[in-house]
PDB file of N, CA and C in Angstrom:
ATOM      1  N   UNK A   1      24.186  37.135  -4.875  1.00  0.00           N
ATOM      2  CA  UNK A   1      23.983  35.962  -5.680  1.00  0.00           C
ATOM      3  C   UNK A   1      24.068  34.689  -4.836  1.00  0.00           C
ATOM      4  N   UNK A   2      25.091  34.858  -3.805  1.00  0.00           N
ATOM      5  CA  UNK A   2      25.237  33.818  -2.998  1.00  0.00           C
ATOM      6  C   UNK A   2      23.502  33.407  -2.233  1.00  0.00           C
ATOM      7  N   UNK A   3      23.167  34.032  -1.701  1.00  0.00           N
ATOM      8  CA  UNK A   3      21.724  34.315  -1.237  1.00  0.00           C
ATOM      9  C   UNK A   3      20.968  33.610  -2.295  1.00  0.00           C
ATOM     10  N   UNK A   4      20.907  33.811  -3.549  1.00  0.00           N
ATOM     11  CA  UNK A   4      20.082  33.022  -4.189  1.00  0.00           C
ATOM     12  C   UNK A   4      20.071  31.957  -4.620  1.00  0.00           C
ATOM     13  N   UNK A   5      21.274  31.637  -4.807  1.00  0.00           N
ATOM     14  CA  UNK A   5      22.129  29.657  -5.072  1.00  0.00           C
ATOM     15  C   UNK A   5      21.360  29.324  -3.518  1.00  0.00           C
ATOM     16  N   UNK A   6      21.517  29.488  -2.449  1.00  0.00           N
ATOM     17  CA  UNK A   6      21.033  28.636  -1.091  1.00  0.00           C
ATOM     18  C   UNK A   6      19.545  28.598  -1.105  1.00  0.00           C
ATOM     19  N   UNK A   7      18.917  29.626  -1.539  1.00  0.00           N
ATOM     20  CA  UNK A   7      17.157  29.784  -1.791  1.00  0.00           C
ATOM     21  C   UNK A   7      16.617  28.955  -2.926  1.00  0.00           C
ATOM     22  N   UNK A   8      17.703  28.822  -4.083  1.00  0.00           N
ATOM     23  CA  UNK A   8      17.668  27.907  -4.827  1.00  0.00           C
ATOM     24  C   UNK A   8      16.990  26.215  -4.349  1.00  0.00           C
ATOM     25  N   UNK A   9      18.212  25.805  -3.810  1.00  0.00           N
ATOM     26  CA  UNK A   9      18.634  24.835  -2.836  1.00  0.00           C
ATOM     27  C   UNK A   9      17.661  24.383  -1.978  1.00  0.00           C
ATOM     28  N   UNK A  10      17.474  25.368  -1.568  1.00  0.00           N
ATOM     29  CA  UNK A  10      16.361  24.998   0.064  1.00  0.00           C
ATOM     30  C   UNK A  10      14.925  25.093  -0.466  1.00  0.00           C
ATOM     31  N   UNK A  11      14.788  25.470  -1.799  1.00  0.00           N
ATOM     32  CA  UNK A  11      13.627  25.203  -2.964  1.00  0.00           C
ATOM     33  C   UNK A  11      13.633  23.946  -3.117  1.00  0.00           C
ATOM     34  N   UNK A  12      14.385  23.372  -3.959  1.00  0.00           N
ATOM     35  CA  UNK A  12      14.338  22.229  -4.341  1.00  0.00           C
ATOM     36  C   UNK A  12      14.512  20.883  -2.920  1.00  0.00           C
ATOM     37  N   UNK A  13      15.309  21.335  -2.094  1.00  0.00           N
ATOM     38  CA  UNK A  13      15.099  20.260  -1.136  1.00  0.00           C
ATOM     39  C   UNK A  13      13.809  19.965  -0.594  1.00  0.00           C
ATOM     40  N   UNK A  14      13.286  21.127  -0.434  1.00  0.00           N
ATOM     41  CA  UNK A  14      11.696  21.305   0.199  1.00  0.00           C
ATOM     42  C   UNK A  14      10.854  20.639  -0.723  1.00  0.00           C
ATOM     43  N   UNK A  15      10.805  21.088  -2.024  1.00  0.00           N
ATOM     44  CA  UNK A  15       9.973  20.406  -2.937  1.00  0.00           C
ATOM     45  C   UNK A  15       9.937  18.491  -3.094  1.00  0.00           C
ATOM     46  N   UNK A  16      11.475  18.353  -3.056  1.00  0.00           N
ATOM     47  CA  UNK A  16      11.422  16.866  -3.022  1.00  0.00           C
ATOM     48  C   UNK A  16      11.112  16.497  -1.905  1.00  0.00           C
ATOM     49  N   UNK A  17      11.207  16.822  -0.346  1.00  0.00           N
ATOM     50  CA  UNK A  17      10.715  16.407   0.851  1.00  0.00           C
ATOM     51  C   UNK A  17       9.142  16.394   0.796  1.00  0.00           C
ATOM     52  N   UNK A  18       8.577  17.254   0.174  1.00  0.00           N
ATOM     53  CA  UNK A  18       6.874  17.321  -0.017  1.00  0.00           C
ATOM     54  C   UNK A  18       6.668  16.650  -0.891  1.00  0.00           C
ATOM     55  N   UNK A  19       7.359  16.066  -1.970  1.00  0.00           N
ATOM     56  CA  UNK A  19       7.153  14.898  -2.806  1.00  0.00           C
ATOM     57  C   UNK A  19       6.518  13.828  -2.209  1.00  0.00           C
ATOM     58  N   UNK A  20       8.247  13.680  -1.362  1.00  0.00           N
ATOM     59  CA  UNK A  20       8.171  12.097  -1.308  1.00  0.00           C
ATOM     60  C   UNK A  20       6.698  11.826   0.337  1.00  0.00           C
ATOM     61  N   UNK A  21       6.877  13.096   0.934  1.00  0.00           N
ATOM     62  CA  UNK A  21       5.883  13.029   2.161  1.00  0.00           C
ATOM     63  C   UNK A  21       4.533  12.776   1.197  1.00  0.00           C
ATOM     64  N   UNK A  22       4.172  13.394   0.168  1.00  0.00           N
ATOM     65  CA  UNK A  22       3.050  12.944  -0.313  1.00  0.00           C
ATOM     66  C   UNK A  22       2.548  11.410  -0.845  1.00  0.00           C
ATOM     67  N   UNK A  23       3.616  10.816  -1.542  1.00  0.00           N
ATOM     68  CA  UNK A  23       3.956   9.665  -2.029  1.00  0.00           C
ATOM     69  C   UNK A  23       3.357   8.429  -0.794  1.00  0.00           C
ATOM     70  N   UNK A  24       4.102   8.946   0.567  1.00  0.00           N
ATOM     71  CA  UNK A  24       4.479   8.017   1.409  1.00  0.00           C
ATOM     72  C   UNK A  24       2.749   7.875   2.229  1.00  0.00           C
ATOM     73  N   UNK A  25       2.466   9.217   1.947  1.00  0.00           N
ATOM     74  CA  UNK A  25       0.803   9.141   2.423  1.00  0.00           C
ATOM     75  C   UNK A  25       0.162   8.708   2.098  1.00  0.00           C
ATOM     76  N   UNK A  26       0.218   8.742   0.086  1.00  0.00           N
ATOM     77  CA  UNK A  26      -0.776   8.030  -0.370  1.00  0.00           C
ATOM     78  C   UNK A  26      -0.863   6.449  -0.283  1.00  0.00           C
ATOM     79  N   UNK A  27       0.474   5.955  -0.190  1.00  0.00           N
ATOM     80  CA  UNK A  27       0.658   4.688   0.142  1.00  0.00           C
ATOM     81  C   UNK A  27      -0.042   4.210   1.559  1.00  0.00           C
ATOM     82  N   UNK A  28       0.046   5.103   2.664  1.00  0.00           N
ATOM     83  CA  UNK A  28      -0.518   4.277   3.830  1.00  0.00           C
ATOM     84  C   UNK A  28      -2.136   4.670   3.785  1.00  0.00           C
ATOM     85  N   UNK A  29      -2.688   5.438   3.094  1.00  0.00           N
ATOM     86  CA  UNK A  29      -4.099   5.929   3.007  1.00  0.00           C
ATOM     87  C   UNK A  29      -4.941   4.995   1.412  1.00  0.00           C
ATOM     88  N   UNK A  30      -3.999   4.886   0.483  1.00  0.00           N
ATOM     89  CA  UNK A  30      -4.968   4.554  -0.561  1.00  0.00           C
ATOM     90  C   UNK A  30      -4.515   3.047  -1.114  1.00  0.00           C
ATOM     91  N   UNK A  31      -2.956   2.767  -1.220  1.00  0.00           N
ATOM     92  CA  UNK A  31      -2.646   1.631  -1.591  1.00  0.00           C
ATOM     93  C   UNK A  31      -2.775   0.156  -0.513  1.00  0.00           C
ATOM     94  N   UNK A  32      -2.124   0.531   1.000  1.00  0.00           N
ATOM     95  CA  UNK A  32      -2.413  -0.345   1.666  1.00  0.00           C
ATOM     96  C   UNK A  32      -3.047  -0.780   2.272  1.00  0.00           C
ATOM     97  N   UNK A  33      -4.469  -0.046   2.542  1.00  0.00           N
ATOM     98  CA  UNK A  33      -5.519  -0.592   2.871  1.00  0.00           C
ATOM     99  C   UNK A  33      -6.056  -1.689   1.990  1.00  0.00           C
ATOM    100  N   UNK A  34      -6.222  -1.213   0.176  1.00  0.00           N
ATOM    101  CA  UNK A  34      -6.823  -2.275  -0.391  1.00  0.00           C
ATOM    102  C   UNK A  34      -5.911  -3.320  -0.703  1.00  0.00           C
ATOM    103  N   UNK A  35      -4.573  -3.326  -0.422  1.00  0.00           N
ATOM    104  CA  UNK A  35      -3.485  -4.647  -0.885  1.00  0.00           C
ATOM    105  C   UNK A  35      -4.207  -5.410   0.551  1.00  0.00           C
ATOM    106  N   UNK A  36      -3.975  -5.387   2.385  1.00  0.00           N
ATOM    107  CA  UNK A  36      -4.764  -6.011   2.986  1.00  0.00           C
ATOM    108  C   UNK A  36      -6.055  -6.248   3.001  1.00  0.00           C
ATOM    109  N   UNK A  37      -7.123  -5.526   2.211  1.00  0.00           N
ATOM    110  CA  UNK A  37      -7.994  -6.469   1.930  1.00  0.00           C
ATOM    111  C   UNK A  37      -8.535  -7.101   1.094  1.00  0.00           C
ATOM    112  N   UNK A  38      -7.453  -7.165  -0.045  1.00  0.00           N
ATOM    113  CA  UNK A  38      -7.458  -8.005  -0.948  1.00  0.00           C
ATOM    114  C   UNK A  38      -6.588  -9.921  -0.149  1.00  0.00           C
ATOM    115  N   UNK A  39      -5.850  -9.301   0.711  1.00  0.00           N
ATOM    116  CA  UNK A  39      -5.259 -10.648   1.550  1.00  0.00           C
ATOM    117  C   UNK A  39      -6.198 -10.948   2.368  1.00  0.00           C
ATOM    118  N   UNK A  40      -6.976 -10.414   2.864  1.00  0.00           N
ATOM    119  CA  UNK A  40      -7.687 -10.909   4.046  1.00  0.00           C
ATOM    120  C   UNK A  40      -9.014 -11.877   2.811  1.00  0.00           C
ATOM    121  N   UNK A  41      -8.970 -11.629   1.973  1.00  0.00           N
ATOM    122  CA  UNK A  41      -9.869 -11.880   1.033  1.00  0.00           C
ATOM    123  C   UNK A  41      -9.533 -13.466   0.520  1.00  0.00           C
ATOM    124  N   UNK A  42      -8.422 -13.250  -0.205  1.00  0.00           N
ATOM    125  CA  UNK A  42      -7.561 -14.110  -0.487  1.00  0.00           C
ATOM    126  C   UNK A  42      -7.799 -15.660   0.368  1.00  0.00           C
ATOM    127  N   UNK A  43      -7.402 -15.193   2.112  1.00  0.00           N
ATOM    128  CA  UNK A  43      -7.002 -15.862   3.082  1.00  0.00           C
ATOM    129  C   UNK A  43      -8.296 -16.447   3.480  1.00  0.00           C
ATOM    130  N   UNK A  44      -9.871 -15.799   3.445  1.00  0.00           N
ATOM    131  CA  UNK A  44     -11.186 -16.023   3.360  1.00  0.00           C
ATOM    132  C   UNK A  44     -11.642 -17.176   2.470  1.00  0.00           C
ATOM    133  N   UNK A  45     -11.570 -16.520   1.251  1.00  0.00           N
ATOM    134  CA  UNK A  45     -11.578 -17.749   0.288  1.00  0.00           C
ATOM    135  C   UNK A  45     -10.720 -18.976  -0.091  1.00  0.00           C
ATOM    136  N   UNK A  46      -9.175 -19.138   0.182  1.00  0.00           N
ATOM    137  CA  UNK A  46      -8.886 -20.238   1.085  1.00  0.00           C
ATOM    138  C   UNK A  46      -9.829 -21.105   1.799  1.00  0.00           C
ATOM    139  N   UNK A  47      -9.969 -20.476   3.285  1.00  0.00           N
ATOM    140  CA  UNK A  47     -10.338 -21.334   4.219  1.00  0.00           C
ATOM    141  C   UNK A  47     -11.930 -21.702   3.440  1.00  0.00           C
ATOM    142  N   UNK A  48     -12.529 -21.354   3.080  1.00  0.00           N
ATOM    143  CA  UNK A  48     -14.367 -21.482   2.444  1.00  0.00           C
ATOM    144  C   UNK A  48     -13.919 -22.469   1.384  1.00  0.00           C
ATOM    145  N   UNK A  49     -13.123 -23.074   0.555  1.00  0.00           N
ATOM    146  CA  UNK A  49     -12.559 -23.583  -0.764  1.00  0.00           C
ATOM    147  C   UNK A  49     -11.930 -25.250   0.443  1.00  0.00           C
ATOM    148  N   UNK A  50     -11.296 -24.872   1.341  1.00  0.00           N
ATOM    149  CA  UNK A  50     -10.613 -26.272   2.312  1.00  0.00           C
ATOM    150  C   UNK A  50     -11.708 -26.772   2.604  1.00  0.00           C
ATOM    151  N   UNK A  51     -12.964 -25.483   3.174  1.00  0.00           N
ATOM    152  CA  UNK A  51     -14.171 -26.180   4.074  1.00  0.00           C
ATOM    153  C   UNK A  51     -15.113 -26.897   2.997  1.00  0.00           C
ATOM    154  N   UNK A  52     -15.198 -26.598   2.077  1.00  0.00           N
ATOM    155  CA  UNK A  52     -16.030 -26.753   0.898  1.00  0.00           C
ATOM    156  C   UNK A  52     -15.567 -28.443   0.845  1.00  0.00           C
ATOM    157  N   UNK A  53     -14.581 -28.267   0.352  1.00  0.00           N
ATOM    158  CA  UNK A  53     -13.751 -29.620  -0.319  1.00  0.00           C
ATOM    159  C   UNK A  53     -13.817 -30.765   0.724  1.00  0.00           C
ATOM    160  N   UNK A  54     -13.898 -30.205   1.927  1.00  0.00           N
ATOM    161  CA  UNK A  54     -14.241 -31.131   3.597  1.00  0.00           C
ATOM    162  C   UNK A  54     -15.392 -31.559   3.263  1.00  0.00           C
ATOM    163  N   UNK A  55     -16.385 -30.678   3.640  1.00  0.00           N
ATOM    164  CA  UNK A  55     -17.982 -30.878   3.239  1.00  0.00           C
ATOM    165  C   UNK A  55     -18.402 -31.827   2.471  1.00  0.00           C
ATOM    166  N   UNK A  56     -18.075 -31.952   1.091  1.00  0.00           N
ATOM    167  CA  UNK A  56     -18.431 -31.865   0.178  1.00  0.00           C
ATOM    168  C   UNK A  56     -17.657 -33.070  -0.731  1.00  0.00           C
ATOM    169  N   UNK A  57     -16.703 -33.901  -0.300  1.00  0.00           N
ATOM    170  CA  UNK A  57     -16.044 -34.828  -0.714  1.00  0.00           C
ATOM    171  C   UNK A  57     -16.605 -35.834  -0.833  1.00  0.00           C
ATOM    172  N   UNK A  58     -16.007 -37.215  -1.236  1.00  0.00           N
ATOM    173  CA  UNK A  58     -16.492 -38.641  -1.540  1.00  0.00           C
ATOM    174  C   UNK A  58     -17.094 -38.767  -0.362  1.00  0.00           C
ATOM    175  N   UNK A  59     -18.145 -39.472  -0.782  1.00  0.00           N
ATOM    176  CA  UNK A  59     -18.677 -40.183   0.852  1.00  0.00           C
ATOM    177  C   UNK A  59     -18.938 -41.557   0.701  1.00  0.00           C
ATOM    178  N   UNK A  60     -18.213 -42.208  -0.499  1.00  0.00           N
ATOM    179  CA  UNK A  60     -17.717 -43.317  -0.633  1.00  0.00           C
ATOM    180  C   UNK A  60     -16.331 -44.148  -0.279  1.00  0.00           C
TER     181      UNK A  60
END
């Protein structure tokens, strides 16, 4: 029985280690690519919105 409480155990540790390894993948493969290029985006349209407003101001 002892044998099976530790197989138990080393079940469930394994399972949550492949959890969270999955979790942590999808984050560097699916979430943080589009959060930076939603900033680089962001940071784009900024500078085009400053240049605009330069351009494009009183010329009185």
């Amino acid at each position: 029985m002892k044998k099976f409480g530790v197989g138990v155990l080393t079940g469930v540790a394994s399972t949550i280690a492949a959890a969270a390894t999955a979790a942590v993948t999808f984050h560097k493969i699916a979430v943080k690519p589009i959060a930076d290029e939603e900033a680089k985006f962001e940071d784009t349209e900024r500078k085009a919105a400053r240049k605009a407003a330069q351009s494009h101001g009183n010329r009185f």
